[in-house]
C-alpha atoms as a PDB file:
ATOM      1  CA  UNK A   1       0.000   0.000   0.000  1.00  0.00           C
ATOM      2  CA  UNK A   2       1.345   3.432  -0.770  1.00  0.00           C
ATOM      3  CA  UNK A   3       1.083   6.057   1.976  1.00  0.00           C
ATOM      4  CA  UNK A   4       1.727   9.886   2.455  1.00  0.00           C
ATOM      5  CA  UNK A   5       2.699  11.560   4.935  1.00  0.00           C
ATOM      6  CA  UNK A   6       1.329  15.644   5.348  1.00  0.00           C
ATOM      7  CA  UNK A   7       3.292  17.947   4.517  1.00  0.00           C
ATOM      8  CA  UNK A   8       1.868  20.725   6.138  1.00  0.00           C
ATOM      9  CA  UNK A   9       0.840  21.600   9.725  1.00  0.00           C
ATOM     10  CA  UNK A  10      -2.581  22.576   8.034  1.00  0.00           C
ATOM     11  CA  UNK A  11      -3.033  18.923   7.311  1.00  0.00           C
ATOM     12  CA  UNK A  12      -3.400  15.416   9.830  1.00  0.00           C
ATOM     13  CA  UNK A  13      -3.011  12.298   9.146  1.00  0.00           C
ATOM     14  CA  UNK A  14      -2.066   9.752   6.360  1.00  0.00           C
ATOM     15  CA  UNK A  15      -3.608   9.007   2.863  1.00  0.00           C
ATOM     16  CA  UNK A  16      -3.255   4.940   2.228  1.00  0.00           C
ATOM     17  CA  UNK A  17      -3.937   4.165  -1.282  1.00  0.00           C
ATOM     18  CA  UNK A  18      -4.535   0.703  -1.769  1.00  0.00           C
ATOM     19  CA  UNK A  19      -2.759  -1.671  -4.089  1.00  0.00           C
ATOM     20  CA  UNK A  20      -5.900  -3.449  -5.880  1.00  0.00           C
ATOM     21  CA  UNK A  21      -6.680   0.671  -6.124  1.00  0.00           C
ATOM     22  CA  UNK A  22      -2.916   1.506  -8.085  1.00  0.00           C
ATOM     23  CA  UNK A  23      -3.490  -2.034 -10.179  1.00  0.00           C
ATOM     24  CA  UNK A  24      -7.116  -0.568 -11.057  1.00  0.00           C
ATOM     25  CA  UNK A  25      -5.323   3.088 -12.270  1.00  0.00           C
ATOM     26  CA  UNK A  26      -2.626   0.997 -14.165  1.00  0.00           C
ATOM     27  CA  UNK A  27      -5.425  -0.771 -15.687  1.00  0.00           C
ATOM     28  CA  UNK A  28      -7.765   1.584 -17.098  1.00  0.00           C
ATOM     29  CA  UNK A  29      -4.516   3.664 -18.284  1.00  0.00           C
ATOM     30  CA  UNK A  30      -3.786   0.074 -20.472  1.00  0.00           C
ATOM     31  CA  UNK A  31      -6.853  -0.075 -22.109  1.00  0.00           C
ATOM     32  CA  UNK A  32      -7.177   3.456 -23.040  1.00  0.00           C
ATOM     33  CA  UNK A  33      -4.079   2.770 -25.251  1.00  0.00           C
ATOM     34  CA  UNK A  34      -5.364   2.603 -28.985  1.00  0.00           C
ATOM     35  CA  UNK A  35      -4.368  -1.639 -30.176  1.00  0.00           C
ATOM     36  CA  UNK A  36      -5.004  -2.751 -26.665  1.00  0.00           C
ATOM     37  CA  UNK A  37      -8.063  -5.245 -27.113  1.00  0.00           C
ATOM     38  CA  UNK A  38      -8.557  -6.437 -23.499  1.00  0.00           C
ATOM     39  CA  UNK A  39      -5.673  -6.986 -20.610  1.00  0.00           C
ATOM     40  CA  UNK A  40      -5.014 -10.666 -19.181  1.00  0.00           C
ATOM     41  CA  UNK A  41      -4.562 -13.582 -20.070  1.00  0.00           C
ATOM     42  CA  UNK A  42      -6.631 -17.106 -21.247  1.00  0.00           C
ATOM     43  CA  UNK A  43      -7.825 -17.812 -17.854  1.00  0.00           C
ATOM     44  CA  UNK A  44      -8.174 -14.214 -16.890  1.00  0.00           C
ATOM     45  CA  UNK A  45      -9.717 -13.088 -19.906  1.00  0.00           C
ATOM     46  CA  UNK A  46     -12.556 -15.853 -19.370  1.00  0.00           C
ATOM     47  CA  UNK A  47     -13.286 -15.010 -16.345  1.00  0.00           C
ATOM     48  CA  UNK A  48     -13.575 -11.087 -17.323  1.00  0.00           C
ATOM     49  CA  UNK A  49     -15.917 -11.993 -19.894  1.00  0.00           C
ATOM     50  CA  UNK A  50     -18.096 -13.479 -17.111  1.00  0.00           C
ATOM     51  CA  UNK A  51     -17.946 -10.749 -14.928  1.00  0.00           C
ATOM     52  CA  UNK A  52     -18.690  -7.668 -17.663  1.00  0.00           C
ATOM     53  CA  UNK A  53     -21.874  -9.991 -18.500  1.00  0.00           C
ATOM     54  CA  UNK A  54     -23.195  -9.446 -14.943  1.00  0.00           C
ATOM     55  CA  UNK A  55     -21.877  -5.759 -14.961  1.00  0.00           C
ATOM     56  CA  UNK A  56     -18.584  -6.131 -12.281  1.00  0.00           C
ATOM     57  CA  UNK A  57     -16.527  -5.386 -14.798  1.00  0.00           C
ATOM     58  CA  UNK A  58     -12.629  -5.698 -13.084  1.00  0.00           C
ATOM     59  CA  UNK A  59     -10.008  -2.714 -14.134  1.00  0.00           C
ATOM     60  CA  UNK A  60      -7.149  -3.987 -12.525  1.00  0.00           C
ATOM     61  CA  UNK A  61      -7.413  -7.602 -14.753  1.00  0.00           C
ATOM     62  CA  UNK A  62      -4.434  -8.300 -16.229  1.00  0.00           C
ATOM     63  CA  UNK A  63      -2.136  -6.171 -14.002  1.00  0.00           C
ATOM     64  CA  UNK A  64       0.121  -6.786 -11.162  1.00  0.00           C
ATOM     65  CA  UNK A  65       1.704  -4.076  -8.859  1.00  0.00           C
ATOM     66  CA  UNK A  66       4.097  -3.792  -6.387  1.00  0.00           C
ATOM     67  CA  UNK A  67       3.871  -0.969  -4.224  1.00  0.00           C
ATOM     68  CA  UNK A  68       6.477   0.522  -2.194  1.00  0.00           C
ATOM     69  CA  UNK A  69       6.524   3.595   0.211  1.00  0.00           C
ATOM     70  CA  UNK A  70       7.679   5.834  -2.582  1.00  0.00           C
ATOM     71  CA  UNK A  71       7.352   3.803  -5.768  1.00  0.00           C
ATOM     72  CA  UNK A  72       5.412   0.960  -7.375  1.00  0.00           C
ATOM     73  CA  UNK A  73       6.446  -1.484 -10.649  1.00  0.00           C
ATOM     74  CA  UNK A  74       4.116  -3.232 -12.615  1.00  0.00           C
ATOM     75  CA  UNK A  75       3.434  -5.896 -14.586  1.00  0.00           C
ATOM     76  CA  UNK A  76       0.699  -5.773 -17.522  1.00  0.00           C
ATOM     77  CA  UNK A  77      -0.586  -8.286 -19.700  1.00  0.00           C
ATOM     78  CA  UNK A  78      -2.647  -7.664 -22.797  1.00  0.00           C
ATOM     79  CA  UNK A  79      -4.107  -8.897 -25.854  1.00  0.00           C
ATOM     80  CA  UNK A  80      -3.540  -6.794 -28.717  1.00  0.00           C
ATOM     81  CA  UNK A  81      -5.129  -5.899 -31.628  1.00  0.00           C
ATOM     82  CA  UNK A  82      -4.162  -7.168 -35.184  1.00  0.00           C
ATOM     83  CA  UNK A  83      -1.879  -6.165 -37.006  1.00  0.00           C
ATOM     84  CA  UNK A  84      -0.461  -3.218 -35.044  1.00  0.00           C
ATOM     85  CA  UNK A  85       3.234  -2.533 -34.355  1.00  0.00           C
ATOM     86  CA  UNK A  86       3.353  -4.755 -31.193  1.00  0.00           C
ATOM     87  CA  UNK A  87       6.344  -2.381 -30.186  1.00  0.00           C
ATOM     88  CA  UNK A  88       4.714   0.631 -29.810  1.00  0.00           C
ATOM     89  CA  UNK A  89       1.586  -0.772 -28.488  1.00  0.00           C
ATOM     90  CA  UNK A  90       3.987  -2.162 -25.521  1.00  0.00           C
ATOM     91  CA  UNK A  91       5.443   1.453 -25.222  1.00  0.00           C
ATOM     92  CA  UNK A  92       2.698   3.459 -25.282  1.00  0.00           C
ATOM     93  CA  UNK A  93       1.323   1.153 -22.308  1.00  0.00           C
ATOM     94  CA  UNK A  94       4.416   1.817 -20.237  1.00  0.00           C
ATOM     95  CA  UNK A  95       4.067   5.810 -21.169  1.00  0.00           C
ATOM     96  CA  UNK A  96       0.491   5.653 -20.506  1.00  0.00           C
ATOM     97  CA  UNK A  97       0.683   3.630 -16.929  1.00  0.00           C
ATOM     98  CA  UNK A  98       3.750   5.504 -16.080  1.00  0.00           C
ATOM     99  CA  UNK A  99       2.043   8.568 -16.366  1.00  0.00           C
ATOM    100  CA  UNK A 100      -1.040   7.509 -14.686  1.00  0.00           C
ATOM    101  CA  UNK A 101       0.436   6.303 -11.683  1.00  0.00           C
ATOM    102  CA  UNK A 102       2.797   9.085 -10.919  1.00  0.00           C
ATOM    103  CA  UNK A 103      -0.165  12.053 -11.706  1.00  0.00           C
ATOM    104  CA  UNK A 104      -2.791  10.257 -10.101  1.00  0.00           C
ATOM    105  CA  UNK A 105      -1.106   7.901  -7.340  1.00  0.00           C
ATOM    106  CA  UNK A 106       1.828  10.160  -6.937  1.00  0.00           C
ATOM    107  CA  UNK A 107       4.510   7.293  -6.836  1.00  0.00           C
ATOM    108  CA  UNK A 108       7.302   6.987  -8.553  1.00  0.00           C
ATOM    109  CA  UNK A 109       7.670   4.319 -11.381  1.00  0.00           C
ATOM    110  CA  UNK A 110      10.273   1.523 -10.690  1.00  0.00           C
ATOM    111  CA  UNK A 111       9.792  -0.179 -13.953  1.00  0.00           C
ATOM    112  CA  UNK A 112       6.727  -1.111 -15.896  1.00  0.00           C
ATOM    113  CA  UNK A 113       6.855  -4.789 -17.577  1.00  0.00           C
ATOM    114  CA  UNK A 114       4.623  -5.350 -20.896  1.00  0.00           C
ATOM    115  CA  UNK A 115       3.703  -9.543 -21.777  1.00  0.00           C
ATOM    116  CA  UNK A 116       1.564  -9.286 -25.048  1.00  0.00           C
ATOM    117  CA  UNK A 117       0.274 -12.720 -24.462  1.00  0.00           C
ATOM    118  CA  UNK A 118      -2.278 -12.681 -27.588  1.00  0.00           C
ATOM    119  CA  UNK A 119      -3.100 -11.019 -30.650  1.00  0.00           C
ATOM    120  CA  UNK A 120      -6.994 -10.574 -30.943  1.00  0.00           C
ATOM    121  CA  UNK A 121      -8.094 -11.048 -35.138  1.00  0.00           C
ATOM    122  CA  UNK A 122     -11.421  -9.607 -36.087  1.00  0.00           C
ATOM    123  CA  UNK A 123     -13.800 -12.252 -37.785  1.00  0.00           C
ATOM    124  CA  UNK A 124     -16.508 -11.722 -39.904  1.00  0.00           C
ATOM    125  CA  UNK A 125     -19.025 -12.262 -36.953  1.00  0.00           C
ATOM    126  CA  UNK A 126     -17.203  -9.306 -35.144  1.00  0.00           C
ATOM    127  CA  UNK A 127     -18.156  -7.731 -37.891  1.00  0.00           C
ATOM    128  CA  UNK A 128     -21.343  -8.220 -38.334  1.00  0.00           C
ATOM    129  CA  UNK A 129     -22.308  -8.351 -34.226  1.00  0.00           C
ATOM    130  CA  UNK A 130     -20.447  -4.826 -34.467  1.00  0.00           C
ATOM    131  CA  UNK A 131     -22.571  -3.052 -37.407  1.00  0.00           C
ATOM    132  CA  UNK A 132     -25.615  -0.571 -36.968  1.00  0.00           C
ATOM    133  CA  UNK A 133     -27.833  -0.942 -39.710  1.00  0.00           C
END
């Protein structure tokens, strides 16, 4: 769990922000990144797809944090969209959760590990399931 201390006299007390909190931030940050399909893997992914049906859909799937006093490293894994640079799709993840984290968690970024552990292809029934006529 991170915590901060006040740096004022103005201000009591402690702020403890906890970790499934920080993997949630990392998470949402992930799948705002455009060729990120969905974050996890198989067995994670599954079980996602189960909970979004009943409306508890989980952010923080597919990420794993470690939280110190003063900084925090994660570990992502996503699916990614075909074809896109898989590269830059891992990099603008680590931008994007870097960022997150330190503006809205206000930790400092250790390191920020990217698995692309599948490559999601769009079928014809995507496409049709997708289309407003």
């Amino acid at each position: 769990m991170a915590t901060a201390t006040p740096t004022t006299l103005q201000t009591q007390g402690t702020t403890t922000i906890d970790d499934a909190v920080v993997a949630k931030v990392a998470g949402i940050a992930a799948r705002e990144v455009r060729g990120v399909h969905a974050l996890g893997g198989g067995a994670a992914r599954l079980i996602g797809t189960v909970r979004d049906a009943i409306g508890n859909t989980d952010h923080g799937q597919g990420v794993k944090v470690e939280v110190g006093e003063k900084q925090v490293a994660a570990d992502i894994t996503l699916v990614a969209e075909y074809p896109v640079e898989l590269q830059r799709v891992a990099n603008q993840v680590r931008s994007a959760v870097a960022e997150a984290l330190t503006t809205l968690v206000g930790l400092e970024v250790a390191e920020i590990n990217v698995t692309v552990a599948d490559v999601h292809i769009e079928s014809e029934e995507d496409d049709k399931e997708s289309r407003v006529v």
